[in-house]
Structures are given as structure tokens and as C-alpha cells.
N, C-alpha and C. Protein backbone atom coordinates (compact mmCIF):
# COMPACT_ATOMS: atom_id res chain seq x y z
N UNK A 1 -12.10 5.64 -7.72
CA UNK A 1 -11.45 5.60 -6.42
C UNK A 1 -10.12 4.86 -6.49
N UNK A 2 -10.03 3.91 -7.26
CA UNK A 2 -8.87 3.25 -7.70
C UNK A 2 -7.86 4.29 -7.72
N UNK A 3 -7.77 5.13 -8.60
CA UNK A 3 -6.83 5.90 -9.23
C UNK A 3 -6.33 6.42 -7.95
N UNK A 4 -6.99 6.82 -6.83
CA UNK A 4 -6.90 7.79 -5.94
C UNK A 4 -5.53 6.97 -4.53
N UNK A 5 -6.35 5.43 -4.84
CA UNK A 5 -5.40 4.65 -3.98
C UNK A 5 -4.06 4.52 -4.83
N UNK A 6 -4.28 4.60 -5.68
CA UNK A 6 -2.48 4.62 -7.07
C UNK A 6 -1.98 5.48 -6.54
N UNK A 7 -2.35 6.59 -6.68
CA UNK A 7 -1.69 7.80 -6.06
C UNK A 7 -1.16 7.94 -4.79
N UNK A 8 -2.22 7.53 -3.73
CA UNK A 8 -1.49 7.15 -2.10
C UNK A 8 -0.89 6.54 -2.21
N UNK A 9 -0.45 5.21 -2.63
CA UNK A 9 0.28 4.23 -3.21
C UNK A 9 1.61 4.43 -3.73
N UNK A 10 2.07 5.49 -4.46
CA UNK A 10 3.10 5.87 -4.62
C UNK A 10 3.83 6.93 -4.02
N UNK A 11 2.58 7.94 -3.63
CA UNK A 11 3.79 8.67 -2.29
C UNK A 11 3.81 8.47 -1.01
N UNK A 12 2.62 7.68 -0.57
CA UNK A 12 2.73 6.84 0.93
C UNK A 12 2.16 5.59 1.15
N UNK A 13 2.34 4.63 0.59
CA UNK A 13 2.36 3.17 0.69
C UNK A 13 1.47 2.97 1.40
N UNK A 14 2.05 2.70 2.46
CA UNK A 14 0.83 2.44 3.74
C UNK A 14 -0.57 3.32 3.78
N UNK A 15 -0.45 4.46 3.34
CA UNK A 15 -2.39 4.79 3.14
C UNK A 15 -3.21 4.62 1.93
N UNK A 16 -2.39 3.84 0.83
CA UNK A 16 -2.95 3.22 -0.23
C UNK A 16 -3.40 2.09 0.16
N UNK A 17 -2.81 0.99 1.29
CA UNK A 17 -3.22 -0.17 1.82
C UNK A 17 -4.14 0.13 2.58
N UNK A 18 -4.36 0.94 3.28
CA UNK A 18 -5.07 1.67 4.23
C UNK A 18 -6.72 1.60 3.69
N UNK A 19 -6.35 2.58 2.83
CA UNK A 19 -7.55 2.85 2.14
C UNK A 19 -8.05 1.68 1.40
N UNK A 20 -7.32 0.93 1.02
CA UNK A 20 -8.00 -0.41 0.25
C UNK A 20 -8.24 -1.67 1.65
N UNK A 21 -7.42 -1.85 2.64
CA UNK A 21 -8.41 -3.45 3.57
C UNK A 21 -8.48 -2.66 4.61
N UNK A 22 -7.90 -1.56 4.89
CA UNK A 22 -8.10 -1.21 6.32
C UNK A 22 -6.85 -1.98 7.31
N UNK A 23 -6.92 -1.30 8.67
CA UNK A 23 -5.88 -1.70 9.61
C UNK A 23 -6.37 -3.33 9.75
N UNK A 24 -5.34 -4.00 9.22
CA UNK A 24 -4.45 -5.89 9.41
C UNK A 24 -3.55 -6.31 9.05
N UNK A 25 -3.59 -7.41 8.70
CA UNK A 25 -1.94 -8.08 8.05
C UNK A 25 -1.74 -7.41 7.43
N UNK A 26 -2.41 -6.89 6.18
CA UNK A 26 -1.78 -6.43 4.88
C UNK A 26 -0.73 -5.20 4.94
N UNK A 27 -1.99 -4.64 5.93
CA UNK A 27 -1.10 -2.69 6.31
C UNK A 27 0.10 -3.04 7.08
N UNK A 28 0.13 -3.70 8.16
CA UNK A 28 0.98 -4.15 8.75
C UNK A 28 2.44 -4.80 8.03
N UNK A 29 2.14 -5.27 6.88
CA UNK A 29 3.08 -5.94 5.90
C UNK A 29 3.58 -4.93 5.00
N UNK A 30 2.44 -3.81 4.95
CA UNK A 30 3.39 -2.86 4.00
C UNK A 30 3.92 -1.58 4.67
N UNK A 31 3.84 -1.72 6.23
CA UNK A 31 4.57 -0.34 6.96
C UNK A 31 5.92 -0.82 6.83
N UNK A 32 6.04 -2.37 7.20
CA UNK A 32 7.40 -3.00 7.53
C UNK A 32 8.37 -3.63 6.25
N UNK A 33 7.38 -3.71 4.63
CA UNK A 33 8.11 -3.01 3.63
C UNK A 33 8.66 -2.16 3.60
N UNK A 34 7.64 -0.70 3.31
CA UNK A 34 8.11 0.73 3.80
C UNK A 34 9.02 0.72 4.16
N UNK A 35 9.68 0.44 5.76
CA UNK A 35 10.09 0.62 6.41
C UNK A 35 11.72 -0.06 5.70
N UNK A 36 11.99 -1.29 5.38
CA UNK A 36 12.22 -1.66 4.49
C UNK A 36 13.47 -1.14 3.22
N UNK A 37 12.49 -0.58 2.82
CA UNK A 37 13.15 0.01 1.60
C UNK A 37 11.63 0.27 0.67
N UNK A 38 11.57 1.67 0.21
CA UNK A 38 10.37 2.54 -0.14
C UNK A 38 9.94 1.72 -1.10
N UNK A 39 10.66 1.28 -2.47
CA UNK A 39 9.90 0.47 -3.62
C UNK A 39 9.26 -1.10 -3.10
N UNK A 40 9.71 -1.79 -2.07
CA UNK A 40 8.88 -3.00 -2.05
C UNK A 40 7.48 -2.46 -1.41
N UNK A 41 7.48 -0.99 -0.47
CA UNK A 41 6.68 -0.67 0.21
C UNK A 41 5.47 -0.58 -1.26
N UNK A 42 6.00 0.26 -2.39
CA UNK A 42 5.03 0.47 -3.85
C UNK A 42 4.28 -0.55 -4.08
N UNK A 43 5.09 -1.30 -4.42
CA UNK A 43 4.86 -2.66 -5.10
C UNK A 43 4.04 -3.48 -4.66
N UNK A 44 4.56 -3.34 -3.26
CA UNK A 44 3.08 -4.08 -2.44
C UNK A 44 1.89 -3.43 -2.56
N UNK A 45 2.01 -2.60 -2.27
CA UNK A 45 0.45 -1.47 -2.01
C UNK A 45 -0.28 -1.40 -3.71
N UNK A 46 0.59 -1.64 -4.23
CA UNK A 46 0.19 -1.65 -6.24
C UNK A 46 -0.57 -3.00 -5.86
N UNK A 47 0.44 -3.74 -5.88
CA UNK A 47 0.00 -5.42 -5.82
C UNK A 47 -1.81 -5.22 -4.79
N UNK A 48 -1.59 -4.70 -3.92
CA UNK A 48 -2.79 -5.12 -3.03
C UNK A 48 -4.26 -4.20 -3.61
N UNK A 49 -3.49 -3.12 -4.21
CA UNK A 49 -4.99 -2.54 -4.73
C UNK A 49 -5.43 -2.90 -6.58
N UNK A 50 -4.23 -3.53 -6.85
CA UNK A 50 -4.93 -4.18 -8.47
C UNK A 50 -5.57 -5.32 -8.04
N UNK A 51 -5.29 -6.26 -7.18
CA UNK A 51 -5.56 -7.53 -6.69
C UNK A 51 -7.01 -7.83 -6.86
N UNK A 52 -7.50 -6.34 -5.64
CA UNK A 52 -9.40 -6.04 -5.36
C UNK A 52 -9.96 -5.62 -6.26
């Protein structure tokens, strides 16, 4: 399942976070990466699903 959040993770950030804590801070922190500029949006969502 990992692999699957890598993959959301790199073409839509926010449903790689999604899929790994669910709607809170975290998702919330990586729409407004995203939003942002697209690679911190990655990086986070990488960061949050190697973390678990």
C-alpha cells in the first residue's frame, strides 16, 4: 500500500497525505505546500508517508 501512496504522492500530494492520516494538520499543511509551489507539496507527502 505504501507504494500506492508514493505514487499519489507524486502526482497529487495532498491524496498521498490523505490516504496516509486522513483529513488534519498534516493534509492541511500539504494543500498549502501544494499550493505553494508543487515540490515542497512532494516532499512533504514523501516525508509523511516514509515517517509511518
Amino acid at each position: 500500500m505504501d507504494i500506492v501512496r508514493l505514487i499519489c504522492a507524486v502526482f497529487f500530494p495532498p491524496l498521498g497525505v490523505f490516504l496516509q492520516v486522513g483529513i488534519g494538520p498534516q493534509f492541511w499543511i500539504n494543500i498549502l505546500l501544494t499550493l505553494l509551489g508543487y515540490i515542497p507539496g512532494i516532499v512533504h507527502a514523501v516525508w509523511i508517508i516514509a515517517r509511518r
